[in-house]
PDB file of N, CA and C in Angstrom:
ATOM      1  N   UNK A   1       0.847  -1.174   0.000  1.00  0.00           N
ATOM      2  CA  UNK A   1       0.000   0.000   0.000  1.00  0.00           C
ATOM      3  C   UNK A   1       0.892   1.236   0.000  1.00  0.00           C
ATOM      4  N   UNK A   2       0.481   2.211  -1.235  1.00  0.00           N
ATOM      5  CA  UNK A   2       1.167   2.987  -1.032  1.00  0.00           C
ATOM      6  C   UNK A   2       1.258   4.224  -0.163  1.00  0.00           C
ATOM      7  N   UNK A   3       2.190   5.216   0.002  1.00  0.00           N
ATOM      8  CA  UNK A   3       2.119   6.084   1.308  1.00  0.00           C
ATOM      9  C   UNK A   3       1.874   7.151   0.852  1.00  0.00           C
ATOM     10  N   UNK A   4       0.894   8.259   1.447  1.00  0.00           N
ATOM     11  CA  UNK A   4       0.349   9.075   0.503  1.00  0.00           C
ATOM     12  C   UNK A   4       0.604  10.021   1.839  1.00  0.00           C
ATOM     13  N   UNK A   5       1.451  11.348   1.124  1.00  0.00           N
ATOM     14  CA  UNK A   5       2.464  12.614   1.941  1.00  0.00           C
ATOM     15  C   UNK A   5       0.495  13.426   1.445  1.00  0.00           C
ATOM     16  N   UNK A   6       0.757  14.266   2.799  1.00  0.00           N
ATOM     17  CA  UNK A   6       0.184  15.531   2.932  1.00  0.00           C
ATOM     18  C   UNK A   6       1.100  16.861   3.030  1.00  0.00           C
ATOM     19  N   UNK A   7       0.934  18.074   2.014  1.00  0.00           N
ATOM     20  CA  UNK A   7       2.115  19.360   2.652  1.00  0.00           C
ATOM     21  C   UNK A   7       1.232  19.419   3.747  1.00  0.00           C
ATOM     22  N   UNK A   8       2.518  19.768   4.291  1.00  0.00           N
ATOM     23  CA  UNK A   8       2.162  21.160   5.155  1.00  0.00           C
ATOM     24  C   UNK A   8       1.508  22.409   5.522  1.00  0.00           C
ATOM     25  N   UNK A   9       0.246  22.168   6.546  1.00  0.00           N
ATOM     26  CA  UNK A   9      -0.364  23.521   6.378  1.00  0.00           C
ATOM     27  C   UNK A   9       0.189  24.745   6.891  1.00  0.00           C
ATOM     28  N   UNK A  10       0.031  25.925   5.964  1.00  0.00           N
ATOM     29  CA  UNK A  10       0.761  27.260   5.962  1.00  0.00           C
ATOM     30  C   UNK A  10      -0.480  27.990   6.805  1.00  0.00           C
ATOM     31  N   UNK A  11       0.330  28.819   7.655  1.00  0.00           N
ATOM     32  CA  UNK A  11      -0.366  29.703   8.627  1.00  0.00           C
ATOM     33  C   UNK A  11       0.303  31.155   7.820  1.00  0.00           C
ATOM     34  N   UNK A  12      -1.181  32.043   7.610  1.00  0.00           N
ATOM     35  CA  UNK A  12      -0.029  33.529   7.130  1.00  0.00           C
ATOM     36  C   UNK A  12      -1.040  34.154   8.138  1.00  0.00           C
ATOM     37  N   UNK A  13      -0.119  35.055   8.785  1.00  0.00           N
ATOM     38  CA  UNK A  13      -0.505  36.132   9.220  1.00  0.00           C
ATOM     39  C   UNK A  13      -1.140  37.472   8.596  1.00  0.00           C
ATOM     40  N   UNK A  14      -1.020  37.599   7.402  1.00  0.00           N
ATOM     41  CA  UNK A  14      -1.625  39.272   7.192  1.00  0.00           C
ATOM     42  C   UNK A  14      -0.188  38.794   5.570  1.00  0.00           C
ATOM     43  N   UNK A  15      -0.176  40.348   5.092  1.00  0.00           N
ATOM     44  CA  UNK A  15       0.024  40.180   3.994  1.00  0.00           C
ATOM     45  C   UNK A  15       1.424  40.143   3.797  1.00  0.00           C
ATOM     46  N   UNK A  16       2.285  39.670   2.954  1.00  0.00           N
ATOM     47  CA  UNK A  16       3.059  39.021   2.919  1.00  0.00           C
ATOM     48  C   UNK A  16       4.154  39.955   1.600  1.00  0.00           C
ATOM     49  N   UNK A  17       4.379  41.022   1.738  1.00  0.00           N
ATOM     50  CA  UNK A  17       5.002  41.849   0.402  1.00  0.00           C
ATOM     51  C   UNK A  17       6.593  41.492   0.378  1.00  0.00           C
ATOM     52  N   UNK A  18       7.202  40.772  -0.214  1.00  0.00           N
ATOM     53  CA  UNK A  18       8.477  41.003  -0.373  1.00  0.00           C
ATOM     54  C   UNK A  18       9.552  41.518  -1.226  1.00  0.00           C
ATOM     55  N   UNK A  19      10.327  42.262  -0.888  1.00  0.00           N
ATOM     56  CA  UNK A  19      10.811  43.385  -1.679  1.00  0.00           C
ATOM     57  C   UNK A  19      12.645  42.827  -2.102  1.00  0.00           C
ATOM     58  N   UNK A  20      13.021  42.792  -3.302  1.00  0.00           N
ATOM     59  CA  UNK A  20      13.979  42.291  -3.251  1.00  0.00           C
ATOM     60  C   UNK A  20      14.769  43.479  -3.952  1.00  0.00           C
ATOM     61  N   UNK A  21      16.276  43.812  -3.398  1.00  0.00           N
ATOM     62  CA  UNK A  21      17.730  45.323  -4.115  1.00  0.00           C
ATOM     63  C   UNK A  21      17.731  44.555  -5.023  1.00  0.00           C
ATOM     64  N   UNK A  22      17.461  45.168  -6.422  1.00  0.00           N
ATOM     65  CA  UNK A  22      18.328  44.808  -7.716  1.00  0.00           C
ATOM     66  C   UNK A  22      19.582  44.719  -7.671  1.00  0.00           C
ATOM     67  N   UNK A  23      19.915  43.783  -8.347  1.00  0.00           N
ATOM     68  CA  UNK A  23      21.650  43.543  -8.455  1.00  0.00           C
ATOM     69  C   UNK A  23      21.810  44.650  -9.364  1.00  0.00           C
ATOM     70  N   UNK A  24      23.351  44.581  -9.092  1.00  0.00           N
ATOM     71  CA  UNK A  24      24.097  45.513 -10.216  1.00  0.00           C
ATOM     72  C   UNK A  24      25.707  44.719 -10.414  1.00  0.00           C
ATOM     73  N   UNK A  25      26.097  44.783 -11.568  1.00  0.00           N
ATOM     74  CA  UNK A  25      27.395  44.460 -12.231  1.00  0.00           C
ATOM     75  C   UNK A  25      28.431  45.052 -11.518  1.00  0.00           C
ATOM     76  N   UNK A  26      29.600  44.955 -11.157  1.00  0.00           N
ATOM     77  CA  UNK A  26      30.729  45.406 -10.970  1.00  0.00           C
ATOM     78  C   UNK A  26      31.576  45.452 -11.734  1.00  0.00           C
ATOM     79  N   UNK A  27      31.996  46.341 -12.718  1.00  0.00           N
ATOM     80  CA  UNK A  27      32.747  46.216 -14.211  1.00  0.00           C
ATOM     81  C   UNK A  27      33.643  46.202 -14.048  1.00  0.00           C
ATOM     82  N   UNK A  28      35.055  45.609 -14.103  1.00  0.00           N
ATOM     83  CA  UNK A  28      36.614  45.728 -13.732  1.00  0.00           C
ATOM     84  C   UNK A  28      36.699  46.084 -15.407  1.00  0.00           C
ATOM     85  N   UNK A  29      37.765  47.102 -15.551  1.00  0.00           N
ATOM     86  CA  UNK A  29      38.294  47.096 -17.052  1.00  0.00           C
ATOM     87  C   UNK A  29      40.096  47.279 -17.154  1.00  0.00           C
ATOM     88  N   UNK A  30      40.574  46.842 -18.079  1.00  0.00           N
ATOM     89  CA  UNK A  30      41.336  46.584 -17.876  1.00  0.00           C
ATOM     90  C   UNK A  30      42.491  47.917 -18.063  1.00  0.00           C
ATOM     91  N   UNK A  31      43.868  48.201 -17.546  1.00  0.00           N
ATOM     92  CA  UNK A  31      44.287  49.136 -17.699  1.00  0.00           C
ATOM     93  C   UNK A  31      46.127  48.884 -18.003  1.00  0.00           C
ATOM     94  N   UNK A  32      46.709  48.943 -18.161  1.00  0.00           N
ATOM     95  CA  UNK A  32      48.123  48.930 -18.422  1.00  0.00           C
ATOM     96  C   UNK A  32      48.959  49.712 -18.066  1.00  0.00           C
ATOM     97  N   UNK A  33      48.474  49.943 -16.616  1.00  0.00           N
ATOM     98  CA  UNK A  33      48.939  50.448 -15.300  1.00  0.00           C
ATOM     99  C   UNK A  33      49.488  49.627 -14.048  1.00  0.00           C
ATOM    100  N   UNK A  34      48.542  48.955 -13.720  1.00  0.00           N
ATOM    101  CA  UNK A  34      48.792  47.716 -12.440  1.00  0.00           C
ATOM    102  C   UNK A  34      49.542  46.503 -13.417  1.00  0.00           C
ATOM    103  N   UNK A  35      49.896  46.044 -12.459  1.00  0.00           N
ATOM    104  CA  UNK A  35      50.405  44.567 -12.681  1.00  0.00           C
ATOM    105  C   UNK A  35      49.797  43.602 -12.647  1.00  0.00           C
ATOM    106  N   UNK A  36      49.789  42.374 -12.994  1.00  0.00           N
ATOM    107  CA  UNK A  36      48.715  41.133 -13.085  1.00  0.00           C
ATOM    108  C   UNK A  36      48.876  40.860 -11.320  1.00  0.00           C
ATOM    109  N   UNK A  37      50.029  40.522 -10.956  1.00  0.00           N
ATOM    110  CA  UNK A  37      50.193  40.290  -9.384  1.00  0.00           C
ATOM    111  C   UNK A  37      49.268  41.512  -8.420  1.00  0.00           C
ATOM    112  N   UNK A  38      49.539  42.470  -8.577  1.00  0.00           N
ATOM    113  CA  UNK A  38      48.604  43.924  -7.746  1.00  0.00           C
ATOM    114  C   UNK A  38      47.535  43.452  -8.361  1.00  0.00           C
ATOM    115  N   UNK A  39      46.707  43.764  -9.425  1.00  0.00           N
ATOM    116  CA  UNK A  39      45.465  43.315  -9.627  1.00  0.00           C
ATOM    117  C   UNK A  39      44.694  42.239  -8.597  1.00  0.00           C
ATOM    118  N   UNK A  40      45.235  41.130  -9.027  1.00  0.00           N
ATOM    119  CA  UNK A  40      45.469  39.751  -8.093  1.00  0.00           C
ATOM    120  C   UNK A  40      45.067  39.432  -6.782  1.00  0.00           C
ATOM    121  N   UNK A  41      46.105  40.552  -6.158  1.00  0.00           N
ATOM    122  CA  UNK A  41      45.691  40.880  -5.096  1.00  0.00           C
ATOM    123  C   UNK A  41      45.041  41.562  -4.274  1.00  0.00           C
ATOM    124  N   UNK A  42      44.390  42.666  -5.083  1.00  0.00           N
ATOM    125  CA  UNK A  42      43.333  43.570  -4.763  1.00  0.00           C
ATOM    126  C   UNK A  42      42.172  42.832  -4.927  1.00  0.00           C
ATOM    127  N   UNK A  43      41.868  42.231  -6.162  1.00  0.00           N
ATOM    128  CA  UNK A  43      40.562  41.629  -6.500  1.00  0.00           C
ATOM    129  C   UNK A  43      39.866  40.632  -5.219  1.00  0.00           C
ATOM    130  N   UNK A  44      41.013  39.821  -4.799  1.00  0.00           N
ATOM    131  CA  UNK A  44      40.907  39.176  -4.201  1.00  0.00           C
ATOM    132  C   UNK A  44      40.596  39.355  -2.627  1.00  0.00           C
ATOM    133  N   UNK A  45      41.230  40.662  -2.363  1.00  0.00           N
ATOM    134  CA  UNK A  45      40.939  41.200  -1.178  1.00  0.00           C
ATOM    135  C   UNK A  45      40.092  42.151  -0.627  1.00  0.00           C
ATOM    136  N   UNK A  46      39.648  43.229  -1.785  1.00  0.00           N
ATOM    137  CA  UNK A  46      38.324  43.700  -2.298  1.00  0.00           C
ATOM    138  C   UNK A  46      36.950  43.068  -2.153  1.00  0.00           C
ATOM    139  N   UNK A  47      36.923  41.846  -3.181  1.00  0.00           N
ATOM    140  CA  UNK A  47      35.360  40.812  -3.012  1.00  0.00           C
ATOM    141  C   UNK A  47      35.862  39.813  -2.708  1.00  0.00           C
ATOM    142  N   UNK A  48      37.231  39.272  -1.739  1.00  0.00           N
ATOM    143  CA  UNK A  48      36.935  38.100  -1.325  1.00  0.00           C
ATOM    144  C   UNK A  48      37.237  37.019  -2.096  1.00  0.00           C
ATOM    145  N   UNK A  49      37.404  37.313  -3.531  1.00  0.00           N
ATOM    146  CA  UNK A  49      37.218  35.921  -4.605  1.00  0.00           C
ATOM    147  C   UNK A  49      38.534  35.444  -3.878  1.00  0.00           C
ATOM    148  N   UNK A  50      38.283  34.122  -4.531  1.00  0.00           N
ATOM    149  CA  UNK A  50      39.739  33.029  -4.109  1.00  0.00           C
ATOM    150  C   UNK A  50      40.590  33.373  -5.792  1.00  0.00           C
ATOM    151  N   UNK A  51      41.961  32.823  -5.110  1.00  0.00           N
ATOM    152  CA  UNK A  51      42.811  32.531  -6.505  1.00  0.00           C
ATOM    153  C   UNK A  51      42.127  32.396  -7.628  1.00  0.00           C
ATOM    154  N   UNK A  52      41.511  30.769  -8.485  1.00  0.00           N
ATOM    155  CA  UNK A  52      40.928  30.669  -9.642  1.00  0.00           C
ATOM    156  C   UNK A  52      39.949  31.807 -10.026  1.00  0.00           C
ATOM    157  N   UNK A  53      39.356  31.927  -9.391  1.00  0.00           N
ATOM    158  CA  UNK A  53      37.801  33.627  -9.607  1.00  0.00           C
ATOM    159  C   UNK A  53      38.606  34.776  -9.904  1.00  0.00           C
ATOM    160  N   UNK A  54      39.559  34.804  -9.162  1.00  0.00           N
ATOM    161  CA  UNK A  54      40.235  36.294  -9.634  1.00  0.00           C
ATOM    162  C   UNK A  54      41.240  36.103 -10.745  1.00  0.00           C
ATOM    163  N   UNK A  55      42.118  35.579 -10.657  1.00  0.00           N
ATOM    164  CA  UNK A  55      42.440  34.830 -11.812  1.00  0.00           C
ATOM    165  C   UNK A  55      41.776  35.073 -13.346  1.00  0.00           C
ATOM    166  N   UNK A  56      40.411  34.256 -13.024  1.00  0.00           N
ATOM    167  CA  UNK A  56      39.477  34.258 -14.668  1.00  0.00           C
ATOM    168  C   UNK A  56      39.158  35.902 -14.723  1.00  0.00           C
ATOM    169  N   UNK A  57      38.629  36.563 -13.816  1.00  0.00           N
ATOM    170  CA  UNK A  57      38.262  37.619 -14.019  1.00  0.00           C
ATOM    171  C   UNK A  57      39.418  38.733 -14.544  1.00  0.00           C
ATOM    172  N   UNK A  58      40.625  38.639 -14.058  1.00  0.00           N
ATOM    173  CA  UNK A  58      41.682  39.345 -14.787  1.00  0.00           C
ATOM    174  C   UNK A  58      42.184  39.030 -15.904  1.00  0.00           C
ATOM    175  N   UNK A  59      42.295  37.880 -16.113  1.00  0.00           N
ATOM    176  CA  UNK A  59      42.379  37.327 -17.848  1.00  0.00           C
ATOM    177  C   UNK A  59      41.397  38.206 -18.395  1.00  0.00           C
ATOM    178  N   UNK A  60      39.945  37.556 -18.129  1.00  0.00           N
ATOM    179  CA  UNK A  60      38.816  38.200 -19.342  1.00  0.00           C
ATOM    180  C   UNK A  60      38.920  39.745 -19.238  1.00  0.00           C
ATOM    181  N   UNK A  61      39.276  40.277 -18.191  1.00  0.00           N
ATOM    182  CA  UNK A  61      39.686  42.010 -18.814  1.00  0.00           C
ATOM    183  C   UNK A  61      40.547  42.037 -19.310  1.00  0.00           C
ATOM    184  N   UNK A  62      41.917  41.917 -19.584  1.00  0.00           N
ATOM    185  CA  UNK A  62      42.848  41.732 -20.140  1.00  0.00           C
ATOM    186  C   UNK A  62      42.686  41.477 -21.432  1.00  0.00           C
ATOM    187  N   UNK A  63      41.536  40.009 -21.845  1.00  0.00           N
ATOM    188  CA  UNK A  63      41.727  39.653 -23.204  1.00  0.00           C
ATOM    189  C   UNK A  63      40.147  41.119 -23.922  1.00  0.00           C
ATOM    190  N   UNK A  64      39.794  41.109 -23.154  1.00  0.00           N
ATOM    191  CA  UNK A  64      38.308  41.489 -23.711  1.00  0.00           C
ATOM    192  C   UNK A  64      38.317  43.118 -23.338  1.00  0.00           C
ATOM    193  N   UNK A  65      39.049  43.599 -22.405  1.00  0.00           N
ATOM    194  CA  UNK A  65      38.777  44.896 -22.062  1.00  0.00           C
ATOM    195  C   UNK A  65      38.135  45.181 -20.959  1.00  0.00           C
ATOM    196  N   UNK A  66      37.391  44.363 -20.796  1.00  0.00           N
ATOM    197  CA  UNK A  66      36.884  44.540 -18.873  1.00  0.00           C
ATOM    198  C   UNK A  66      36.246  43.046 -18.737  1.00  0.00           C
ATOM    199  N   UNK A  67      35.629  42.949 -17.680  1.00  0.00           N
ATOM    200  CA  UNK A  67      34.895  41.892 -16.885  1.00  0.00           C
ATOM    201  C   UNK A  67      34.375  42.006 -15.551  1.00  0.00           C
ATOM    202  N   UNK A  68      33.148  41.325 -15.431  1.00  0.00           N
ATOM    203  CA  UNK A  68      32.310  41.264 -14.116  1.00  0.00           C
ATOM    204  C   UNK A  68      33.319  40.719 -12.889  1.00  0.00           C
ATOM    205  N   UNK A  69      33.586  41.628 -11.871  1.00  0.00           N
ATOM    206  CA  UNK A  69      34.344  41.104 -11.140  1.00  0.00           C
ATOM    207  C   UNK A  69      33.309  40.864  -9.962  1.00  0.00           C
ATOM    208  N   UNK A  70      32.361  41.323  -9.957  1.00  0.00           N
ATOM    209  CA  UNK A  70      31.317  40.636  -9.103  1.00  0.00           C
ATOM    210  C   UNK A  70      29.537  41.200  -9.606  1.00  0.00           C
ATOM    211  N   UNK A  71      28.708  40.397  -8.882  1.00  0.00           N
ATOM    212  CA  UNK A  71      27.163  40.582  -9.068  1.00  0.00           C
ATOM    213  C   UNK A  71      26.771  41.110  -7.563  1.00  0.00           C
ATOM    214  N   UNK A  72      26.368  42.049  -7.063  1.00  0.00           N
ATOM    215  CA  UNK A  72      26.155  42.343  -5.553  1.00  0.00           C
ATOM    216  C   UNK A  72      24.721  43.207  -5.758  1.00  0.00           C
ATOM    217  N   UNK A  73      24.348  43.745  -4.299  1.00  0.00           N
ATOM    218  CA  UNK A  73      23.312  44.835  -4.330  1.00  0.00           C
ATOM    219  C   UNK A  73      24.535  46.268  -4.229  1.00  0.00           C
ATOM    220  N   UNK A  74      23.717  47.413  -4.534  1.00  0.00           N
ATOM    221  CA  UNK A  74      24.356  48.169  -4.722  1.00  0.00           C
ATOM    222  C   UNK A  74      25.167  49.043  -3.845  1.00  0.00           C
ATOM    223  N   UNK A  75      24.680  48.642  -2.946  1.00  0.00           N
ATOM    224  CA  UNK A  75      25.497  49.252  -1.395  1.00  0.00           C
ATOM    225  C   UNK A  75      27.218  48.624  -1.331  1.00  0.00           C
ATOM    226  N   UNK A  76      26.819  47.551  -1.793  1.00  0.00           N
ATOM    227  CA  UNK A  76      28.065  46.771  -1.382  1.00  0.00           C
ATOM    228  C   UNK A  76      29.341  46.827  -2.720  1.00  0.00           C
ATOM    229  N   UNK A  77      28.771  47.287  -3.810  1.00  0.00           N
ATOM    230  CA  UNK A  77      29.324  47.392  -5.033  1.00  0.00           C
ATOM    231  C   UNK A  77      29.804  49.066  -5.364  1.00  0.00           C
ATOM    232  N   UNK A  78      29.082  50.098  -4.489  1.00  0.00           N
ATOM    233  CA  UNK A  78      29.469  51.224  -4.227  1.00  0.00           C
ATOM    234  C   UNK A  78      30.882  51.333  -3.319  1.00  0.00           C
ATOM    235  N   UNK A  79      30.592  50.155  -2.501  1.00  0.00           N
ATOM    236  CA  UNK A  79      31.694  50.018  -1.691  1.00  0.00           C
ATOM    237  C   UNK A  79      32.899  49.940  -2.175  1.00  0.00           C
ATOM    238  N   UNK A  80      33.023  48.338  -3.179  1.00  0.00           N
ATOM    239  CA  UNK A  80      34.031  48.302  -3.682  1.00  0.00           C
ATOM    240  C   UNK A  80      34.714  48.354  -4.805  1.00  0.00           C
ATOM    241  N   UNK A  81      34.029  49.151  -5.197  1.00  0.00           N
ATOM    242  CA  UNK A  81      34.164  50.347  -6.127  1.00  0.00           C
ATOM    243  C   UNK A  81      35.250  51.425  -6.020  1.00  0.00           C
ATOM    244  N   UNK A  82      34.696  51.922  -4.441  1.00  0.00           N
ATOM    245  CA  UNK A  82      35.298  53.285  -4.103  1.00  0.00           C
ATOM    246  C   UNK A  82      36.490  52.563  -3.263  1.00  0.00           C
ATOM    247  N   UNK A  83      36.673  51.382  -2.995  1.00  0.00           N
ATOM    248  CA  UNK A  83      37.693  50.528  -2.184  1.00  0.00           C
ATOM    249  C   UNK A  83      39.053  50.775  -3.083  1.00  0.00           C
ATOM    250  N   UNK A  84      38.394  49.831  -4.683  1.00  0.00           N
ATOM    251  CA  UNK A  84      39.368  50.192  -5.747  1.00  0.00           C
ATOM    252  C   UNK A  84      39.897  51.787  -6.381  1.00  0.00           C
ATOM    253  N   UNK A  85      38.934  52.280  -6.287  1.00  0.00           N
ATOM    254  CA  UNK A  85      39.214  53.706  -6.874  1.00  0.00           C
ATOM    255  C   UNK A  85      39.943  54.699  -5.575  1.00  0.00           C
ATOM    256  N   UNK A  86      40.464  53.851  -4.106  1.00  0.00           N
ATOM    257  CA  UNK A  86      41.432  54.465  -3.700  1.00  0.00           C
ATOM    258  C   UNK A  86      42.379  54.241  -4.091  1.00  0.00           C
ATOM    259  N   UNK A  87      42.525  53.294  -4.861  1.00  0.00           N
ATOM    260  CA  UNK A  87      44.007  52.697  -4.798  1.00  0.00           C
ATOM    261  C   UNK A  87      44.836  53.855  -5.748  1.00  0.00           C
ATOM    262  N   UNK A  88      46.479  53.604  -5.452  1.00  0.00           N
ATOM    263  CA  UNK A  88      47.182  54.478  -6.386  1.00  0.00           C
ATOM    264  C   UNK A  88      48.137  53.955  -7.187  1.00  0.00           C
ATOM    265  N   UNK A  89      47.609  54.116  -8.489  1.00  0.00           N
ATOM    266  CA  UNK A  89      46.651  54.552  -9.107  1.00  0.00           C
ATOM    267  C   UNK A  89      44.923  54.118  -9.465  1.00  0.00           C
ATOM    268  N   UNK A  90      44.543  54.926  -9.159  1.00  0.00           N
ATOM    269  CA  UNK A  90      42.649  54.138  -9.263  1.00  0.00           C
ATOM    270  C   UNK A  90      42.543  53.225  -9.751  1.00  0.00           C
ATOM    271  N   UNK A  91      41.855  52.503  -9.919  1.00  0.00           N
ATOM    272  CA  UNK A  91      40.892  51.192 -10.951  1.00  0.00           C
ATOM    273  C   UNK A  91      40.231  52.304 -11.922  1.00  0.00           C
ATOM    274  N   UNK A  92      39.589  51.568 -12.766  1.00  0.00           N
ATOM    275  CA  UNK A  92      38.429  52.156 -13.714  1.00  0.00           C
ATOM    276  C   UNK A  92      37.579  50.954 -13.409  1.00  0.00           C
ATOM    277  N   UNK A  93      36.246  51.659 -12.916  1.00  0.00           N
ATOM    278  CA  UNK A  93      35.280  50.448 -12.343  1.00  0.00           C
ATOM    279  C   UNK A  93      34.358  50.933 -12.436  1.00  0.00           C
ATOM    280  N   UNK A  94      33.136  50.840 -13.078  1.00  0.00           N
ATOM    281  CA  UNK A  94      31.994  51.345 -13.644  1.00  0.00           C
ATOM    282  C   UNK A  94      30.853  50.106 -12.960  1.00  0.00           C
ATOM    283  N   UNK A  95      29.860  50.678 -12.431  1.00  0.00           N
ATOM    284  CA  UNK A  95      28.642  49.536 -12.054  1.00  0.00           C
ATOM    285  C   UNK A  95      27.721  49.822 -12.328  1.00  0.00           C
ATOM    286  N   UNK A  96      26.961  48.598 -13.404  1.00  0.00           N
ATOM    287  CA  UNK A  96      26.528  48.608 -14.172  1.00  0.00           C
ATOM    288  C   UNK A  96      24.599  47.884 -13.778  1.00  0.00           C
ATOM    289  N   UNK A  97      23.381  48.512 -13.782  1.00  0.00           N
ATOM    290  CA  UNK A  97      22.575  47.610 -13.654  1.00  0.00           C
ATOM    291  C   UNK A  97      22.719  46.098 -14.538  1.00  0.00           C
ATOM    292  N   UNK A  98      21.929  44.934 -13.838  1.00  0.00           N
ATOM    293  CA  UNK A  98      21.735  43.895 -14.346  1.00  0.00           C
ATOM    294  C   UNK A  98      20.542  43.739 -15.228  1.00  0.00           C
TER     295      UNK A  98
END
C-alpha cells in the first residue's frame, strides 16, 4: 500500500510583500597600469574571490577589455568600487545595472 504525503499547512498572518535590491554588475576594465600580481591581489581582497575567480576575471579584462568582477546589491558594489578607486593609481570600475 502505497504512502500518501500531505504538505504542510501554511499559517499567514496578514500580507506578505516582499521586496527584493536589484543587483548591479561590478565592471573591472582593464588598464596597463597595475600589474597582473597587484590586480590579483586587490581583486581578491576587495570581493573576497579566491585565486581561480580572480584569476578568470583578470584574464577576461585583459583579453576582452573589462569583466564582471562581481554581481552584488548596490550598497556593497558602491563600496568596492570606491575601495578600488582608492588605490594608487585608481581602478576604472563602472557599475553597471543587471
Amino acid at each position: 500500500m502505497p504512502i500518501v504525503l500531505t504538505p504542510p499547512k501554511v499559517h499567514t498572518t496578514g500580507a506578505t510583500d516582499l521586496t527584493f535590491e536589484r543587483q548591479v554588475q561590478v565592471i573591472l576594465y582593464n588598464d596597463e597600469v597595475h600589474s597582473f600580481d597587484e590586480v590579483l591581489g586587490d581583486v581578491m581582497n576587495v570581493f573576497g574571490h579566491t585565486l581561480p575567480i580572480a584569476t578568470k576575471i583578470i584574464a577576461e579584462a585583459h583579453s576582452k577589455g573589462k569583466a564582471i568582477a562581481e554581481v552584488e546589491d548596490r550598497e556593497k558594489a558602491q563600496l568596492h568600487k570606491d575601495l578600488l578607486q582608492s588605490c594608487t593609481p585608481p581602478y576604472t570600475i563602472e557599475i553597471e545595472e543587471v
